[in-house]
C-alpha atoms as a PDB file:
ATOM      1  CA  UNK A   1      62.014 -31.676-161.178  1.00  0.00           C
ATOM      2  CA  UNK A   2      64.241 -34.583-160.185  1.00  0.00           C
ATOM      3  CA  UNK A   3      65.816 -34.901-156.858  1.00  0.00           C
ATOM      4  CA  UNK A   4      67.191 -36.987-154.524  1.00  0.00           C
ATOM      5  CA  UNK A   5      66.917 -37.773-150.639  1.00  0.00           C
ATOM      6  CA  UNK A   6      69.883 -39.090-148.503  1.00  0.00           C
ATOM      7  CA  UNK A   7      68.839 -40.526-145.163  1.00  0.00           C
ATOM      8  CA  UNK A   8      72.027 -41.043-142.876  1.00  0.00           C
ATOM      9  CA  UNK A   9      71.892 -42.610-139.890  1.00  0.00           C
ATOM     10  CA  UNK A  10      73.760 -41.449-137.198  1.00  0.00           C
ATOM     11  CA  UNK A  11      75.129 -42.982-134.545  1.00  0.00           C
ATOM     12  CA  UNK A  12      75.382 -41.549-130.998  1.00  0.00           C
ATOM     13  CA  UNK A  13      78.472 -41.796-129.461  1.00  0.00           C
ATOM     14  CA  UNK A  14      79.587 -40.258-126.106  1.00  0.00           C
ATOM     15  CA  UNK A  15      83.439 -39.720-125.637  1.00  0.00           C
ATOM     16  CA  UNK A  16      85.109 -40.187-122.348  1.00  0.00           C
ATOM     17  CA  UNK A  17      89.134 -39.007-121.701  1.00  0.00           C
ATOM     18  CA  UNK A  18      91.563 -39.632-119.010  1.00  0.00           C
ATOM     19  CA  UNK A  19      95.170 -39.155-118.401  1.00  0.00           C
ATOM     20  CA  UNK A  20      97.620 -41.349-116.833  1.00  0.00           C
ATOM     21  CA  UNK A  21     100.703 -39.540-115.467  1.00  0.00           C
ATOM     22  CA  UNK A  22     103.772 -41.813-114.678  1.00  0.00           C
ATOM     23  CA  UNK A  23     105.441 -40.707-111.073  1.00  0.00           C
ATOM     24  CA  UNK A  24     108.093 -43.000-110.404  1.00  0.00           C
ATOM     25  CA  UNK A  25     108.626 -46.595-109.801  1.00  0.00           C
ATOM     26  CA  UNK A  26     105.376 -48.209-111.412  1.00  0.00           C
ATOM     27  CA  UNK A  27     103.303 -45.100-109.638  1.00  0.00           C
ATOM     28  CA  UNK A  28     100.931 -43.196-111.828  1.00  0.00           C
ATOM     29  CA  UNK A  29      98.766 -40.745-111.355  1.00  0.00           C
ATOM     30  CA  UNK A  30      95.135 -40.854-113.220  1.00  0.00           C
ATOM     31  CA  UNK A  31      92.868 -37.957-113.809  1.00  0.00           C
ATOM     32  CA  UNK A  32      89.342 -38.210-114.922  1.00  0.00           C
ATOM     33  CA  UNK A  33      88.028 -36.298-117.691  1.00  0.00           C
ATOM     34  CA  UNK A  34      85.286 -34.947-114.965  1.00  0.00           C
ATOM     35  CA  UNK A  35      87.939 -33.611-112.519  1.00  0.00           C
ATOM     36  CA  UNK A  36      89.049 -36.689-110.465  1.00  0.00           C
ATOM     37  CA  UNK A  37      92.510 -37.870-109.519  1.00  0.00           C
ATOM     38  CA  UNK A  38      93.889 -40.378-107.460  1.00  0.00           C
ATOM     39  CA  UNK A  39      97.270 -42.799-107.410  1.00  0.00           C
ATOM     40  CA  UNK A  40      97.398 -46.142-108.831  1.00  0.00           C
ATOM     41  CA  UNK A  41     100.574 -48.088-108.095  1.00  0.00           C
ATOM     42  CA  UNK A  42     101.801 -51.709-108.313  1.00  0.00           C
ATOM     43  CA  UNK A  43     102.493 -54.321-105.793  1.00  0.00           C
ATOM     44  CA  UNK A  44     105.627 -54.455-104.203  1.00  0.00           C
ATOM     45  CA  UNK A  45     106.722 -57.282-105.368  1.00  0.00           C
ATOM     46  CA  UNK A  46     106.563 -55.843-108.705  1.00  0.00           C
ATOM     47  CA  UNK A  47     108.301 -52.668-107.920  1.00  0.00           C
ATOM     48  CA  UNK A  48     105.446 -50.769-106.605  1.00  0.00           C
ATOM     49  CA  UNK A  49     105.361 -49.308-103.253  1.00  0.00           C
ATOM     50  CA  UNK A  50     101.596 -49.769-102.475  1.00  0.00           C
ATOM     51  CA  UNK A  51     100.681 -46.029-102.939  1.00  0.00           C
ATOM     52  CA  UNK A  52      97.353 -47.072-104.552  1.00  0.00           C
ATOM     53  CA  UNK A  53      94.911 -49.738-105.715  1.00  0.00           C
ATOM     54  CA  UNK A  54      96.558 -51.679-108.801  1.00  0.00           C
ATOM     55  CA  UNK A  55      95.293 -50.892-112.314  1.00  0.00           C
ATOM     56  CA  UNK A  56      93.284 -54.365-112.792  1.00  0.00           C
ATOM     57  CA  UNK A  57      92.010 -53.270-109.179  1.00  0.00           C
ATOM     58  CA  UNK A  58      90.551 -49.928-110.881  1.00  0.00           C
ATOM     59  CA  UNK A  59      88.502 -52.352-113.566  1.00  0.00           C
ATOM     60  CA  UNK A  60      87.218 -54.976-110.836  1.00  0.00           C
ATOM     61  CA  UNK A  61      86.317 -51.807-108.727  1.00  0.00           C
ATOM     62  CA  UNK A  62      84.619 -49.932-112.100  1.00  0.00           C
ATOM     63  CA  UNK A  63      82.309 -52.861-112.762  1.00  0.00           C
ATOM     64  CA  UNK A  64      81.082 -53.109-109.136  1.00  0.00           C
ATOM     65  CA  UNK A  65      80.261 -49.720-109.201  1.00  0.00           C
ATOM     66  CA  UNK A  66      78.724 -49.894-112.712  1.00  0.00           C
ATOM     67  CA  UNK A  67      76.485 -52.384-111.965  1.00  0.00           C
ATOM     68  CA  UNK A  68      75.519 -51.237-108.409  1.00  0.00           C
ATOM     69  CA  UNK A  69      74.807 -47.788-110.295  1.00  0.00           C
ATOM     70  CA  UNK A  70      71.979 -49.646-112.187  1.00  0.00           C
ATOM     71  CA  UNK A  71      70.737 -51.666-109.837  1.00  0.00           C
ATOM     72  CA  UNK A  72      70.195 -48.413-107.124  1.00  0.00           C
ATOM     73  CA  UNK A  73      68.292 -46.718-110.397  1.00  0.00           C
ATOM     74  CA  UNK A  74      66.310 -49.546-111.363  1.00  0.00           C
ATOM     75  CA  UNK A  75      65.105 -50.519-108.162  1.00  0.00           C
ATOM     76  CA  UNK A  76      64.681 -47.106-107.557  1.00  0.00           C
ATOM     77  CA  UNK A  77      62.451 -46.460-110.920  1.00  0.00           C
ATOM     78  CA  UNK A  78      60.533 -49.704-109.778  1.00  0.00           C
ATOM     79  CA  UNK A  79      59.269 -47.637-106.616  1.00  0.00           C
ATOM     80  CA  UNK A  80      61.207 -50.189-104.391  1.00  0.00           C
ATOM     81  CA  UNK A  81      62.364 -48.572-100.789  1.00  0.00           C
ATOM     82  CA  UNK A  82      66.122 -49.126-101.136  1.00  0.00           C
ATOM     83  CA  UNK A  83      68.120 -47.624 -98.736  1.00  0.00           C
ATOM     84  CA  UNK A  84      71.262 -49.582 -99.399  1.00  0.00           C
ATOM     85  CA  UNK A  85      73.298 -51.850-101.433  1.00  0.00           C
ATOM     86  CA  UNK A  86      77.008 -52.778-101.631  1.00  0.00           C
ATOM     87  CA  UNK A  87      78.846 -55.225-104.364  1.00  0.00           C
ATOM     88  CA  UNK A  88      80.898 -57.723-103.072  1.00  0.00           C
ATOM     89  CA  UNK A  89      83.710 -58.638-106.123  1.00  0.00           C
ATOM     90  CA  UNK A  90      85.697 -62.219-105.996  1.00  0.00           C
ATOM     91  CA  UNK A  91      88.096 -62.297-109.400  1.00  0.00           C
ATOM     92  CA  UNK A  92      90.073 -64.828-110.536  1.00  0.00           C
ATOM     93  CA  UNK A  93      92.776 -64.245-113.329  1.00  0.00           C
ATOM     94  CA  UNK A  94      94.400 -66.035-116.209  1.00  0.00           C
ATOM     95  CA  UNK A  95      98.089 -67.683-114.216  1.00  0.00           C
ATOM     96  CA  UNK A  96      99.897 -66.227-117.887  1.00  0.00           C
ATOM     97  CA  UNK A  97     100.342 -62.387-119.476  1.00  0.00           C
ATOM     98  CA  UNK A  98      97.800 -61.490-120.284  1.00  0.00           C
ATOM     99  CA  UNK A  99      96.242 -61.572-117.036  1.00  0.00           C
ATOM    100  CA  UNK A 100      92.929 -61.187-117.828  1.00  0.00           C
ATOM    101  CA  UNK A 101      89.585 -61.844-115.015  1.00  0.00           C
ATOM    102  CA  UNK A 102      88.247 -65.152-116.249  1.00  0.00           C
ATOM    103  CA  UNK A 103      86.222 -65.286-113.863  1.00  0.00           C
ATOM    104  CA  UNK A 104      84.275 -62.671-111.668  1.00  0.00           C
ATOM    105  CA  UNK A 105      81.513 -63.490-109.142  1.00  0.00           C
ATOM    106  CA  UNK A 106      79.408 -60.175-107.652  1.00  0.00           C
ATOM    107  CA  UNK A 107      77.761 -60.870-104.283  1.00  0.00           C
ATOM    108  CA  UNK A 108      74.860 -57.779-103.864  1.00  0.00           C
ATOM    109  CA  UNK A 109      73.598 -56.729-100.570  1.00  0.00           C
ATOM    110  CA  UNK A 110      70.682 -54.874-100.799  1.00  0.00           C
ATOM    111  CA  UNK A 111      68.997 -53.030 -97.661  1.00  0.00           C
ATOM    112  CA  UNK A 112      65.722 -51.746 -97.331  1.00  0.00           C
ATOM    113  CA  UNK A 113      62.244 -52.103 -96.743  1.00  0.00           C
ATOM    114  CA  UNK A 114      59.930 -54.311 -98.268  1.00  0.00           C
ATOM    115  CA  UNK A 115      62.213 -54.696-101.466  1.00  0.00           C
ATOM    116  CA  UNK A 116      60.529 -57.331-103.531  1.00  0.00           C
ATOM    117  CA  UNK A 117      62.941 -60.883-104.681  1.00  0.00           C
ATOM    118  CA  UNK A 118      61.689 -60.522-107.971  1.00  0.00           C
ATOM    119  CA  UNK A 119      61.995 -56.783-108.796  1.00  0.00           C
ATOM    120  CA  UNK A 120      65.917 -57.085-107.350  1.00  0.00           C
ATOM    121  CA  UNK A 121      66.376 -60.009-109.520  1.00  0.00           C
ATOM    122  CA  UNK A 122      65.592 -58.264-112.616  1.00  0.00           C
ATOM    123  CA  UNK A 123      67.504 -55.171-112.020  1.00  0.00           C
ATOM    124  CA  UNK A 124      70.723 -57.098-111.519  1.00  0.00           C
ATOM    125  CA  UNK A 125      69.798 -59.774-114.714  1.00  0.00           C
ATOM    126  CA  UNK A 126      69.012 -55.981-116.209  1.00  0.00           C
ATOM    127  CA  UNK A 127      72.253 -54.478-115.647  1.00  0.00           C
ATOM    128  CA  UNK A 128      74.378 -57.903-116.440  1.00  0.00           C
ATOM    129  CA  UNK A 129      72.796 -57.958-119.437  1.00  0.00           C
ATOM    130  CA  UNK A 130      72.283 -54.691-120.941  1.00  0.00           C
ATOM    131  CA  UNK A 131      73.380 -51.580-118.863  1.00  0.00           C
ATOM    132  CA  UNK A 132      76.633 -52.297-117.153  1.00  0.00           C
ATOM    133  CA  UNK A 133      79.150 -51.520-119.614  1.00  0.00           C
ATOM    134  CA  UNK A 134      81.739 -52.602-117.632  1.00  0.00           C
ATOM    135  CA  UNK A 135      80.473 -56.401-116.843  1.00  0.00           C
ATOM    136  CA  UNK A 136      78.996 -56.929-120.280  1.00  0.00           C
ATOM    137  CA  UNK A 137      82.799 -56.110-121.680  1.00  0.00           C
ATOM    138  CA  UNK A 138      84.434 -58.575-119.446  1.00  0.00           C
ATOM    139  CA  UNK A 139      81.584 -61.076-120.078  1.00  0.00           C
ATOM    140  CA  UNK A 140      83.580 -62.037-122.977  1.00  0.00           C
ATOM    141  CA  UNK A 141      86.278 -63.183-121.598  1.00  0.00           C
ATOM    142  CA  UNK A 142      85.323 -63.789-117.794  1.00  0.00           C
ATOM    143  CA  UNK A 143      82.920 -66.304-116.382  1.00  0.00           C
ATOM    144  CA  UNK A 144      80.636 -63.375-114.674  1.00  0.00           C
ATOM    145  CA  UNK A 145      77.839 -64.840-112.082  1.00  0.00           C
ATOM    146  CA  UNK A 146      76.201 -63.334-108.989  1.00  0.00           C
ATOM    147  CA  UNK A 147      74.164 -64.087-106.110  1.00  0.00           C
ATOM    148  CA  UNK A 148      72.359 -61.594-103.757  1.00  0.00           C
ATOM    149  CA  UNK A 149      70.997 -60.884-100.188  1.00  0.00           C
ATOM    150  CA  UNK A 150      68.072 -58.802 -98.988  1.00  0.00           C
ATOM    151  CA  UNK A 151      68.883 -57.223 -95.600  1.00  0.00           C
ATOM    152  CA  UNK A 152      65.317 -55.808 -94.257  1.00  0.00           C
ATOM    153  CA  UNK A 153      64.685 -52.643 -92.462  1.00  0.00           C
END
């Protein structure tokens, strides 16, 4: 008996949904596909009337947390004592529409105790390069570096 075998690959794919609601002026509201809302607005100067963070505000903001995310975990994993860490984000944008980051420098402050240089250099290389989403999007069209401190306790 003759037959034949199909082997399909298939991709993995995990689907995330928001809404963006319109109030008035350049005011929108955005809600999360896992239950979260908040305002985003524009500047003033733009017509806004500073209800919220801007919406290039919201992406800066996502990629700190993104890669802060990873770093916590890895560190974690590595059986470091981390007890803190914050992302400072400096952004500078393209002067003509579109306005895109072109370049982005993260400044990490990590707390804790005993936190090796070497294991928190690797989980921020390790989230630049492979895990943050967020940074590894805007590393193509933004100048992305970062620099750290280790605060001990």
């Amino acid at each position: 008996m003759g037959g034949s075998f199909h082997f399909v690959t298939v991709l993995r794919t995990s689907m995330m949904e928001c809404k963006v609601k319109w109030i008035d002026g350049v005011s929108f509201v955005a809600e999360t596909g896992s239950g979260h809302a908040l305002v985003m607005d524009g500047a003033p100067d733009g017509g806004g009337r500073n209800l919220g963070p801007r919406p290039m505000e919201m992406v800066l903001l996502g990629t700190g947390g993104c890669s802060a995310y990873d770093v916590v975990v890895i560190l974690k994993k590595s059986g470091q004592e981390i007890s803190g860490c914050s992302v400072e984000l400096k952004a500078e944008r393209a002067a003509t529409d579109p306005k895109i980051f072109t370049r982005i420098h993260m400044h990490f402050v990590l707390r804790g105790r005993n936190l090796k240089t070497s294991m928190v250099e690797s989980a921020i290389k390790l989230s630049q390069r492979k895990y943050c989403s967020a940074s590894i999007m805007l590393g193509k069209t933004a100048e992305i570096t970062h620099d750290y401190e280790i605060v001990a306790e």
